[in-house]
PDB file of N, CA and C in Angstrom:
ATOM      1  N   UNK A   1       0.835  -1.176   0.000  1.00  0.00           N
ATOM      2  CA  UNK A   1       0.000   0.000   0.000  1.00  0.00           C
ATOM      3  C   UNK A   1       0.886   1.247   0.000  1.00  0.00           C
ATOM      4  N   UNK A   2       0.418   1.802  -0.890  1.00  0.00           N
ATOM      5  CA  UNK A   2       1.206   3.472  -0.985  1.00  0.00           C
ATOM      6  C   UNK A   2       0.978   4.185   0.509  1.00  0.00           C
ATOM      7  N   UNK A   3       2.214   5.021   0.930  1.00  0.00           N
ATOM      8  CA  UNK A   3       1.996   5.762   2.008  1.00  0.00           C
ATOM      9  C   UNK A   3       1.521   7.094   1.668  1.00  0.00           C
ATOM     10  N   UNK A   4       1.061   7.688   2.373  1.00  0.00           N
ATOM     11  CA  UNK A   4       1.039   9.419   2.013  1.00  0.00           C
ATOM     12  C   UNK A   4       1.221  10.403   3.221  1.00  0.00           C
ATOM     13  N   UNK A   5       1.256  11.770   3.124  1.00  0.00           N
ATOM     14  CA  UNK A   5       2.393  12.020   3.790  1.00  0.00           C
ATOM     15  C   UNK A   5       0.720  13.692   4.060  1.00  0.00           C
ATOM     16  N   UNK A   6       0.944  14.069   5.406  1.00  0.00           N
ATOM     17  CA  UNK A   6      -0.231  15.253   5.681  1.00  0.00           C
ATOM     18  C   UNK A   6       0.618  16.208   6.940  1.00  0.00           C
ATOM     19  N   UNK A   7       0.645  17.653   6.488  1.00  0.00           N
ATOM     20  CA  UNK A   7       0.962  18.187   7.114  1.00  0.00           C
ATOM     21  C   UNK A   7      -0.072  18.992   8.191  1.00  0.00           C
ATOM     22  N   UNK A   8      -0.199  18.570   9.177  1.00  0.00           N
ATOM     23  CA  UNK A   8      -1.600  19.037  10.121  1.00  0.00           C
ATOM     24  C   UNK A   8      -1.103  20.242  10.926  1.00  0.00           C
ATOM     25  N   UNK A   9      -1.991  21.301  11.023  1.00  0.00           N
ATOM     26  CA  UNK A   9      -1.821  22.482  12.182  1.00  0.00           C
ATOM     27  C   UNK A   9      -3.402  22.789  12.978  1.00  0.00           C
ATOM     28  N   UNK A  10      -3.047  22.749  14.311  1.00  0.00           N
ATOM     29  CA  UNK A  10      -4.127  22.924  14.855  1.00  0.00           C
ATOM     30  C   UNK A  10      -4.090  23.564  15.919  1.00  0.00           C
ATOM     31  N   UNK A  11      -4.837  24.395  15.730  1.00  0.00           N
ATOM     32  CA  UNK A  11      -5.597  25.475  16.513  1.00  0.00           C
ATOM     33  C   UNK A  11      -6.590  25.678  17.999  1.00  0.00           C
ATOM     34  N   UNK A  12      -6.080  26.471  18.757  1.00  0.00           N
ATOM     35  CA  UNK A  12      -7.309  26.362  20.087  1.00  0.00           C
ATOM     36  C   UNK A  12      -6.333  26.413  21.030  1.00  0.00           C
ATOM     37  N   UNK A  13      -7.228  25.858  22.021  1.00  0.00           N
ATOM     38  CA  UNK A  13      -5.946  25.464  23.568  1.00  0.00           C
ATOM     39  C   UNK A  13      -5.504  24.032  23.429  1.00  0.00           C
ATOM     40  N   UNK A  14      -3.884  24.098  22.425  1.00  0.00           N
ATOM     41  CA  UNK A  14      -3.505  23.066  22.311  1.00  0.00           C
ATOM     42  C   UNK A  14      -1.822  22.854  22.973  1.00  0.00           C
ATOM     43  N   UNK A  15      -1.499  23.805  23.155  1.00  0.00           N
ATOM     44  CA  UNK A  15      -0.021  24.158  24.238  1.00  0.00           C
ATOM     45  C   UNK A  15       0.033  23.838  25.542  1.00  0.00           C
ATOM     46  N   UNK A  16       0.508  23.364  26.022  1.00  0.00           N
ATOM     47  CA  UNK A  16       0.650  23.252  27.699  1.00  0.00           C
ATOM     48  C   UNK A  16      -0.260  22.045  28.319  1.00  0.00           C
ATOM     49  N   UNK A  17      -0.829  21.176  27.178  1.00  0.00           N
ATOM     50  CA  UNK A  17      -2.204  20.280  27.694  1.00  0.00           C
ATOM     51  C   UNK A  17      -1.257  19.110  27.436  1.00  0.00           C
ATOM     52  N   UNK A  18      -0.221  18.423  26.663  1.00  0.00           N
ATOM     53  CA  UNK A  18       0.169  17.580  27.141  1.00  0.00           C
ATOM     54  C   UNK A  18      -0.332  17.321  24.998  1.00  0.00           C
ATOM     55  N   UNK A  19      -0.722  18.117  23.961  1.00  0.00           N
ATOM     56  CA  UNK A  19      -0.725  17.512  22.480  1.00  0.00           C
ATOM     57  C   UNK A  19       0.027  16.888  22.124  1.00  0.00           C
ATOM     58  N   UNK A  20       1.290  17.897  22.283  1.00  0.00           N
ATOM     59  CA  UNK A  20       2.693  17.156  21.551  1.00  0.00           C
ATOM     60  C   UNK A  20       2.825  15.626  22.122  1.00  0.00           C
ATOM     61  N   UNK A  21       3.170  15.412  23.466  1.00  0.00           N
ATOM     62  CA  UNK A  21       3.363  13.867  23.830  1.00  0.00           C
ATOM     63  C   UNK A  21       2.373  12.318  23.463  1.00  0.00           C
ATOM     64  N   UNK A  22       0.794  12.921  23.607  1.00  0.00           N
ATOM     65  CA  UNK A  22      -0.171  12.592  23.212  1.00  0.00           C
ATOM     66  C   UNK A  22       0.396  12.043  22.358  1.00  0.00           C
ATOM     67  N   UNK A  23       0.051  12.981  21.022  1.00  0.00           N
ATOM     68  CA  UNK A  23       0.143  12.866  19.478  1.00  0.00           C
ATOM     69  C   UNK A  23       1.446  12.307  19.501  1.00  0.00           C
ATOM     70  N   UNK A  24       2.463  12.409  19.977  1.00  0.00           N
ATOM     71  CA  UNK A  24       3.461  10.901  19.583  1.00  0.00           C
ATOM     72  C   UNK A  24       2.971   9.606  20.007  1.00  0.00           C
ATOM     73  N   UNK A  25       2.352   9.588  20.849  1.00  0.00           N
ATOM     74  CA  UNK A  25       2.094   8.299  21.027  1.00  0.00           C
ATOM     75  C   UNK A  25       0.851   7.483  20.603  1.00  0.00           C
ATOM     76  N   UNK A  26       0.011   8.434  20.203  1.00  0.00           N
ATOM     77  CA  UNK A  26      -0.900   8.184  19.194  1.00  0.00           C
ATOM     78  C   UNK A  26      -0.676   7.804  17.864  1.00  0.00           C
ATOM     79  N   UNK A  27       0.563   8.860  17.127  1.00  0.00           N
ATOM     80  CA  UNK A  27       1.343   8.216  15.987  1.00  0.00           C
ATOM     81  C   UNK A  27       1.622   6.511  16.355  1.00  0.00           C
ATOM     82  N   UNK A  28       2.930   6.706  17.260  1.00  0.00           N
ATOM     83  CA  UNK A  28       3.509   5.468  17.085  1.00  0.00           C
ATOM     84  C   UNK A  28       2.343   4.482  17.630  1.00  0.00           C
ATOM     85  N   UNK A  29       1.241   4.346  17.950  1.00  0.00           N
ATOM     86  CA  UNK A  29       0.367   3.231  18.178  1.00  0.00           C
ATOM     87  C   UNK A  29      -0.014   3.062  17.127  1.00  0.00           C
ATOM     88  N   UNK A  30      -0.193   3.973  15.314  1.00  0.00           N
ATOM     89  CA  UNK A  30      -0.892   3.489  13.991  1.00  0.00           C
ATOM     90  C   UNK A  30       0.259   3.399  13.729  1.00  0.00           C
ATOM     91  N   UNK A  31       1.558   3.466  14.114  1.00  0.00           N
ATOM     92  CA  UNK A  31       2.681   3.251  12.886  1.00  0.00           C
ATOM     93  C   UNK A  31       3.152   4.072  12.413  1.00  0.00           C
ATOM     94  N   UNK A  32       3.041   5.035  12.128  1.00  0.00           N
ATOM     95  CA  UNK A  32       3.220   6.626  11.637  1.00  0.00           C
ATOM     96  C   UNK A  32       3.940   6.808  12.100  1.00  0.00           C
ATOM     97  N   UNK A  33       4.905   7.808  10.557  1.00  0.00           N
ATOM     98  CA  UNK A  33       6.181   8.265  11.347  1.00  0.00           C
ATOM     99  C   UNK A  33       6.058  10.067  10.742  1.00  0.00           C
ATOM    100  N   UNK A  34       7.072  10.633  11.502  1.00  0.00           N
ATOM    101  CA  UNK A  34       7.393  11.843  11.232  1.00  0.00           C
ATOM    102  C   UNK A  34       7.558  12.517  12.295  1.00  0.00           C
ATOM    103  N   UNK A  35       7.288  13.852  12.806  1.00  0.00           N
ATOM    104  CA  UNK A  35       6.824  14.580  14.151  1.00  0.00           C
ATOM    105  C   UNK A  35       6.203  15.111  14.611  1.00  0.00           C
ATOM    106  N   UNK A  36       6.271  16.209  15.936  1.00  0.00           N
ATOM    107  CA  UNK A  36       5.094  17.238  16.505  1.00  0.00           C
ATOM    108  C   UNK A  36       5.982  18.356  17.133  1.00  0.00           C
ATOM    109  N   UNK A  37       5.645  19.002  16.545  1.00  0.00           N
ATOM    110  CA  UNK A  37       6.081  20.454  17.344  1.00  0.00           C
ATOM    111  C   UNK A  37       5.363  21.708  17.691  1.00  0.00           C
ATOM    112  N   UNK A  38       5.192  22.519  18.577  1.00  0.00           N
ATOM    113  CA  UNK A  38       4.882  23.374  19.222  1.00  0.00           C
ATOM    114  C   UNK A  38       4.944  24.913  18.417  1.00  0.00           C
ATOM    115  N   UNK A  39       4.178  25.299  17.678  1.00  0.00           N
ATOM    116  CA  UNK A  39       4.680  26.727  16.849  1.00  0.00           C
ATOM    117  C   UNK A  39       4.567  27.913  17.570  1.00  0.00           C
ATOM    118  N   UNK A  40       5.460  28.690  17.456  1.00  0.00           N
ATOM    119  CA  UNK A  40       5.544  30.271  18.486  1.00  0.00           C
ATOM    120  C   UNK A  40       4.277  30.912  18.367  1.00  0.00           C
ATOM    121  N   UNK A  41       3.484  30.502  17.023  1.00  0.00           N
ATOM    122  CA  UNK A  41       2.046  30.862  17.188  1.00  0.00           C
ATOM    123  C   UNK A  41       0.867  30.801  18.509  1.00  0.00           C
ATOM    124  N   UNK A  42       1.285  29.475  19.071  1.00  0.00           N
ATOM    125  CA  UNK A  42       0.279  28.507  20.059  1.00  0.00           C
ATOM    126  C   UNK A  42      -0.239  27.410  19.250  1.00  0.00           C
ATOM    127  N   UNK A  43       0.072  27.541  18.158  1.00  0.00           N
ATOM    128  CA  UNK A  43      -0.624  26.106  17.554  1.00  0.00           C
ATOM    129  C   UNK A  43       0.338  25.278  17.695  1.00  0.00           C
ATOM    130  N   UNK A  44      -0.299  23.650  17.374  1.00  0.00           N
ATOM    131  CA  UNK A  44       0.668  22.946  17.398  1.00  0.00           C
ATOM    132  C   UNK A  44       1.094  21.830  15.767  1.00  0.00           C
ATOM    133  N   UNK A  45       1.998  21.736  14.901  1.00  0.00           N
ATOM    134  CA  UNK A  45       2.250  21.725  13.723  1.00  0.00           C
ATOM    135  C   UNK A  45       2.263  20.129  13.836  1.00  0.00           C
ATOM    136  N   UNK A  46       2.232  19.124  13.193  1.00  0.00           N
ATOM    137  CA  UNK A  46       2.544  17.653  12.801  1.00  0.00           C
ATOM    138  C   UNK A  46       2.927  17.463  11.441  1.00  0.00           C
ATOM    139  N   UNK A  47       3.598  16.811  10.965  1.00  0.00           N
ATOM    140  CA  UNK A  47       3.976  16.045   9.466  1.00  0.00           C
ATOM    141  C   UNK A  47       3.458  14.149   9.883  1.00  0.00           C
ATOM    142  N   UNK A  48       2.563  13.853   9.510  1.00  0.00           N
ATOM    143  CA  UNK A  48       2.296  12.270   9.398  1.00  0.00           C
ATOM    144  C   UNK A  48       2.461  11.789   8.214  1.00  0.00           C
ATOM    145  N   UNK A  49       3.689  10.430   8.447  1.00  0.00           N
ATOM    146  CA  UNK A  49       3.733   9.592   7.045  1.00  0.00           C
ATOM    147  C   UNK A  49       2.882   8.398   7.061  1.00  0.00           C
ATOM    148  N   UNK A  50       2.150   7.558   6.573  1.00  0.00           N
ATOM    149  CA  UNK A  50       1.664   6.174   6.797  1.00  0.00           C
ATOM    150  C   UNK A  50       1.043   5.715   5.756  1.00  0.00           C
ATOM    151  N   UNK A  51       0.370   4.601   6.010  1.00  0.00           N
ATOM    152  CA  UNK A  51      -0.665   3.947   5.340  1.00  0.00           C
ATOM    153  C   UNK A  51      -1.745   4.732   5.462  1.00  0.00           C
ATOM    154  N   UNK A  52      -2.695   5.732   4.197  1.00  0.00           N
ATOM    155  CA  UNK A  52      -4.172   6.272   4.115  1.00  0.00           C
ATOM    156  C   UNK A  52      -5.138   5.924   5.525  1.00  0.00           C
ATOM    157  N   UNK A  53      -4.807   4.684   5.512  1.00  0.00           N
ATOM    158  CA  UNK A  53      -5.839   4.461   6.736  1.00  0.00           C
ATOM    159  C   UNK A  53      -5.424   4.793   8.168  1.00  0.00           C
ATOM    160  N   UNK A  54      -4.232   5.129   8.020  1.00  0.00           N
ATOM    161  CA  UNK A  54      -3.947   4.954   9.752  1.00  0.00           C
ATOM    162  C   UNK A  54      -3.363   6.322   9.786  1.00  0.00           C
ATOM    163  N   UNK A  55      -3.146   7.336   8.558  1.00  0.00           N
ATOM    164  CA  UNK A  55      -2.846   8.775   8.885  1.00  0.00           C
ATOM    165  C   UNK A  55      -4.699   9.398   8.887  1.00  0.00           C
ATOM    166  N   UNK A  56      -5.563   8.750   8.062  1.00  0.00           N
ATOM    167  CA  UNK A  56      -6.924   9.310   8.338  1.00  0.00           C
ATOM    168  C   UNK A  56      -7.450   9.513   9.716  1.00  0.00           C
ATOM    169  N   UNK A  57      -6.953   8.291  10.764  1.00  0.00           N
ATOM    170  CA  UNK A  57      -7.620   7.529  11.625  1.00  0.00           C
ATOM    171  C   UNK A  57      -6.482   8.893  12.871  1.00  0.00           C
ATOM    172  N   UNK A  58      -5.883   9.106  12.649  1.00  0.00           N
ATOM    173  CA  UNK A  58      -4.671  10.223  12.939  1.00  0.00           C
ATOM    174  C   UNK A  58      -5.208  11.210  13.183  1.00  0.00           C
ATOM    175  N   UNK A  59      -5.559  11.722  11.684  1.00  0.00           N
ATOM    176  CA  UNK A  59      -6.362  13.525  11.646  1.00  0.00           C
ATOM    177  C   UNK A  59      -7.474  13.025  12.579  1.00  0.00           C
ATOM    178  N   UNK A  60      -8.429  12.385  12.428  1.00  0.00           N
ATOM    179  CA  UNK A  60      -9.698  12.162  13.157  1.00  0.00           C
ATOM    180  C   UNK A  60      -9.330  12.663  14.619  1.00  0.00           C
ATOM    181  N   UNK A  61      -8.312  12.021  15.128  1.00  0.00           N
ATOM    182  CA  UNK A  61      -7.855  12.046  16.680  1.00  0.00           C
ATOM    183  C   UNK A  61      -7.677  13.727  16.831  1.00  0.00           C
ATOM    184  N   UNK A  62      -6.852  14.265  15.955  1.00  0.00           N
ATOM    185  CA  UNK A  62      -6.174  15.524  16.049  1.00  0.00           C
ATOM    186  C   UNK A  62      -7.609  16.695  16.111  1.00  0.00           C
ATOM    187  N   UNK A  63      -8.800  16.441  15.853  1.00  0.00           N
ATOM    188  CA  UNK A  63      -9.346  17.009  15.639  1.00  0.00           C
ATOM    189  C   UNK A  63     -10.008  17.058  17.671  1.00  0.00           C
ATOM    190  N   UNK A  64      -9.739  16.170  18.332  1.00  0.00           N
ATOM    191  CA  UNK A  64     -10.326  16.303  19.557  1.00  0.00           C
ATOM    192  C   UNK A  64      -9.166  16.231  20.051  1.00  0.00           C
ATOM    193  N   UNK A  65      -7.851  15.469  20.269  1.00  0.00           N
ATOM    194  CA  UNK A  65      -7.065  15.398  21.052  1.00  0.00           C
ATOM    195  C   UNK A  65      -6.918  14.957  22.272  1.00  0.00           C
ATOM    196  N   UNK A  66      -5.999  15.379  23.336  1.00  0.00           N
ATOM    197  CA  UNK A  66      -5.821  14.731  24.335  1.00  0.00           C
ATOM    198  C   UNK A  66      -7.268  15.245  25.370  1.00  0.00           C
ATOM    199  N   UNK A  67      -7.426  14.764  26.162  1.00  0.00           N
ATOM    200  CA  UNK A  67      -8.622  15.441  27.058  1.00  0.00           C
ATOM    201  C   UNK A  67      -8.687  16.872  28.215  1.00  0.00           C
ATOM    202  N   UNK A  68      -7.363  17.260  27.877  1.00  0.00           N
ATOM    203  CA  UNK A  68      -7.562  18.543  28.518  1.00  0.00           C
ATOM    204  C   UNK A  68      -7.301  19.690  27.337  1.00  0.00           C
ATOM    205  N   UNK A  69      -7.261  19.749  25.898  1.00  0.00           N
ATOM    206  CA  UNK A  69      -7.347  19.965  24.796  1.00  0.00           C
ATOM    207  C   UNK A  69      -8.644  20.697  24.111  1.00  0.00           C
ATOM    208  N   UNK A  70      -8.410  22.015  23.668  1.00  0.00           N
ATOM    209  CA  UNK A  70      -9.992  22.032  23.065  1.00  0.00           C
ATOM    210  C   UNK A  70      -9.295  22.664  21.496  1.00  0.00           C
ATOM    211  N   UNK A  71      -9.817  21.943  20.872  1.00  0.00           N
ATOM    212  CA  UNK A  71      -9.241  21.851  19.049  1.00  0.00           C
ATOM    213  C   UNK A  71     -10.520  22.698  18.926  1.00  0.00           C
ATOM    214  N   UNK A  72      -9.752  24.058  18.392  1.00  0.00           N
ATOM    215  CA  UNK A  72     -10.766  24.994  17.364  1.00  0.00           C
ATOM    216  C   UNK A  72     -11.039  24.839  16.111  1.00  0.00           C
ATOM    217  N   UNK A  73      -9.576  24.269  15.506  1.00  0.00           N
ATOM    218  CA  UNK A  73      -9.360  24.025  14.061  1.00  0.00           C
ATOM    219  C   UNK A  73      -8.230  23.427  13.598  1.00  0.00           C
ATOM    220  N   UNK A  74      -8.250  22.280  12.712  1.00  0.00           N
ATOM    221  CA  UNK A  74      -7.224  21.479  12.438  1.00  0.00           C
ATOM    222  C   UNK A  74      -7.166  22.068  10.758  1.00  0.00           C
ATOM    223  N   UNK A  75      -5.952  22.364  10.207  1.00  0.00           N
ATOM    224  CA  UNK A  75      -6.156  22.469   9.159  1.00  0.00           C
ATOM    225  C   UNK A  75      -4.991  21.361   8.255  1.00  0.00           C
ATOM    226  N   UNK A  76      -4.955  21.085   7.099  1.00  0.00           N
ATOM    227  CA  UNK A  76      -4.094  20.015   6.108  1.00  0.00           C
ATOM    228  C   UNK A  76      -3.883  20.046   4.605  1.00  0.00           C
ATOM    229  N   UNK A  77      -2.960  20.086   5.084  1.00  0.00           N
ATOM    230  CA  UNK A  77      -1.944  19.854   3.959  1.00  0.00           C
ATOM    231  C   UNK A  77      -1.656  18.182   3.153  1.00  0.00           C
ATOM    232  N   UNK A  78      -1.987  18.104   2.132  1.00  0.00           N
ATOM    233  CA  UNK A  78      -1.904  16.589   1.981  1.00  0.00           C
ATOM    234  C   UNK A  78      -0.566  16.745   0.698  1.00  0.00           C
ATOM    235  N   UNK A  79       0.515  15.433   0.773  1.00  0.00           N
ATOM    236  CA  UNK A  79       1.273  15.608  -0.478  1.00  0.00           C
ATOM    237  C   UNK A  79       1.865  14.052  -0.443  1.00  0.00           C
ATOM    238  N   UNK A  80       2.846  13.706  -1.337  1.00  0.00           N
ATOM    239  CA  UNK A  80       3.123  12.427  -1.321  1.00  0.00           C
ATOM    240  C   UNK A  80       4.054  12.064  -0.569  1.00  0.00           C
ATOM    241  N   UNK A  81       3.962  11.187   0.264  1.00  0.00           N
ATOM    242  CA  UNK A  81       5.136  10.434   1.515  1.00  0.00           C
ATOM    243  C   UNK A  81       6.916  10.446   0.873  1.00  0.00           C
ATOM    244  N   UNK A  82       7.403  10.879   1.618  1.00  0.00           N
ATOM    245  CA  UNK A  82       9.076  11.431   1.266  1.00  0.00           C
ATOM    246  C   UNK A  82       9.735  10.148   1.433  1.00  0.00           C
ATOM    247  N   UNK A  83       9.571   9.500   2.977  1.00  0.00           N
ATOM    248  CA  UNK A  83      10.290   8.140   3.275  1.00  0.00           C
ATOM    249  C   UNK A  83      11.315   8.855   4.126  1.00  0.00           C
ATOM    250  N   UNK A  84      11.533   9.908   4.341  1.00  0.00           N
ATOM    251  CA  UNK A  84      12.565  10.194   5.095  1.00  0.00           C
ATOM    252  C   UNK A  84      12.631  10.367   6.591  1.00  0.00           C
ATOM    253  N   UNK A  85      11.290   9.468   6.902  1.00  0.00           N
ATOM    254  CA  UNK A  85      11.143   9.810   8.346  1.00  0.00           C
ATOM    255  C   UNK A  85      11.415   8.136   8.764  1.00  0.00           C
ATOM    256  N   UNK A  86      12.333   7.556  10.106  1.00  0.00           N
ATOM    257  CA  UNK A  86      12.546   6.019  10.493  1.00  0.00           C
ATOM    258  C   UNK A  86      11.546   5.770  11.526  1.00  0.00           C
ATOM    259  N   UNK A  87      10.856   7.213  11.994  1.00  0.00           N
ATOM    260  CA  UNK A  87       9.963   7.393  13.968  1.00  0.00           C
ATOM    261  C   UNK A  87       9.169   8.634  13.901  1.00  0.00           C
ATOM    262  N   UNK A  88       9.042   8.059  14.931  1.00  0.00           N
ATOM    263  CA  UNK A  88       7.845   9.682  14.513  1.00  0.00           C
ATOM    264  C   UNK A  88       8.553  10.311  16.473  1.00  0.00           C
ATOM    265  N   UNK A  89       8.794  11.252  15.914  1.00  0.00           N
ATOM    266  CA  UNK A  89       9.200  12.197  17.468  1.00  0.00           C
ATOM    267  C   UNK A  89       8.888  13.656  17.791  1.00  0.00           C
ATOM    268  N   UNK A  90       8.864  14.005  18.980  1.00  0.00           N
ATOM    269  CA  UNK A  90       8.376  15.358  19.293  1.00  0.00           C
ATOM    270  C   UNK A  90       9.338  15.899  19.030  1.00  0.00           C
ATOM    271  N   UNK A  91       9.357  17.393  18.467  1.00  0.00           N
ATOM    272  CA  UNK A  91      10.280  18.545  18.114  1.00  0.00           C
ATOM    273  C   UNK A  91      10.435  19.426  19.220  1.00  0.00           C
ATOM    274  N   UNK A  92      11.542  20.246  19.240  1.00  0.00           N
ATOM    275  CA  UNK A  92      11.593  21.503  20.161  1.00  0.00           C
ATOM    276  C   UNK A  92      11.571  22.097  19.704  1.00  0.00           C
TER     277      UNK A  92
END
């Protein structure tokens, strides 16, 4: 199965709730690789590589997040998987 590759940013009270760690470990439970980082904005940025089904199943999550999290707006970027990611890890 072809991978594909989505660049997610999302919006709200998503800083300081614990997204970034979440969302790695939400990645690495579908397999997904790439990262999460924190933007000077307050949003918080992701690149997901995977299988269609398990980066869909991804955004879905990103759209509610961890439970002290309130997602205003997820927005995406979709393009074709690079391969250059081995893990998926949080950024500084």
């Amino acid at each position: 199965m072809k991978h594909i590759r989505v660049q997610v940013i999302i919006s709200g009270l998503v800083q300081g709730v614990f997204f970034r760690a979440t969302t790695e470990e939400e990645a690495q439970k579908r397999g997904l690789v790439g990262w999460v980082k924190n933007r000077p904005d307050g949003k918080v940025e992701a690149v997901l590589e995977g299988p269609p089904d398990e980066v869909e199943s991804m955004i879905k999550w990103c759209h509610q997040g961890p439970p002290e999290a309130s997602v205003e707006k997820v927005e995406l970027q979709r393009s074709e998987a690079t391969g250059e990611f081995y893990g998926f890890e949080m950024k500084y």
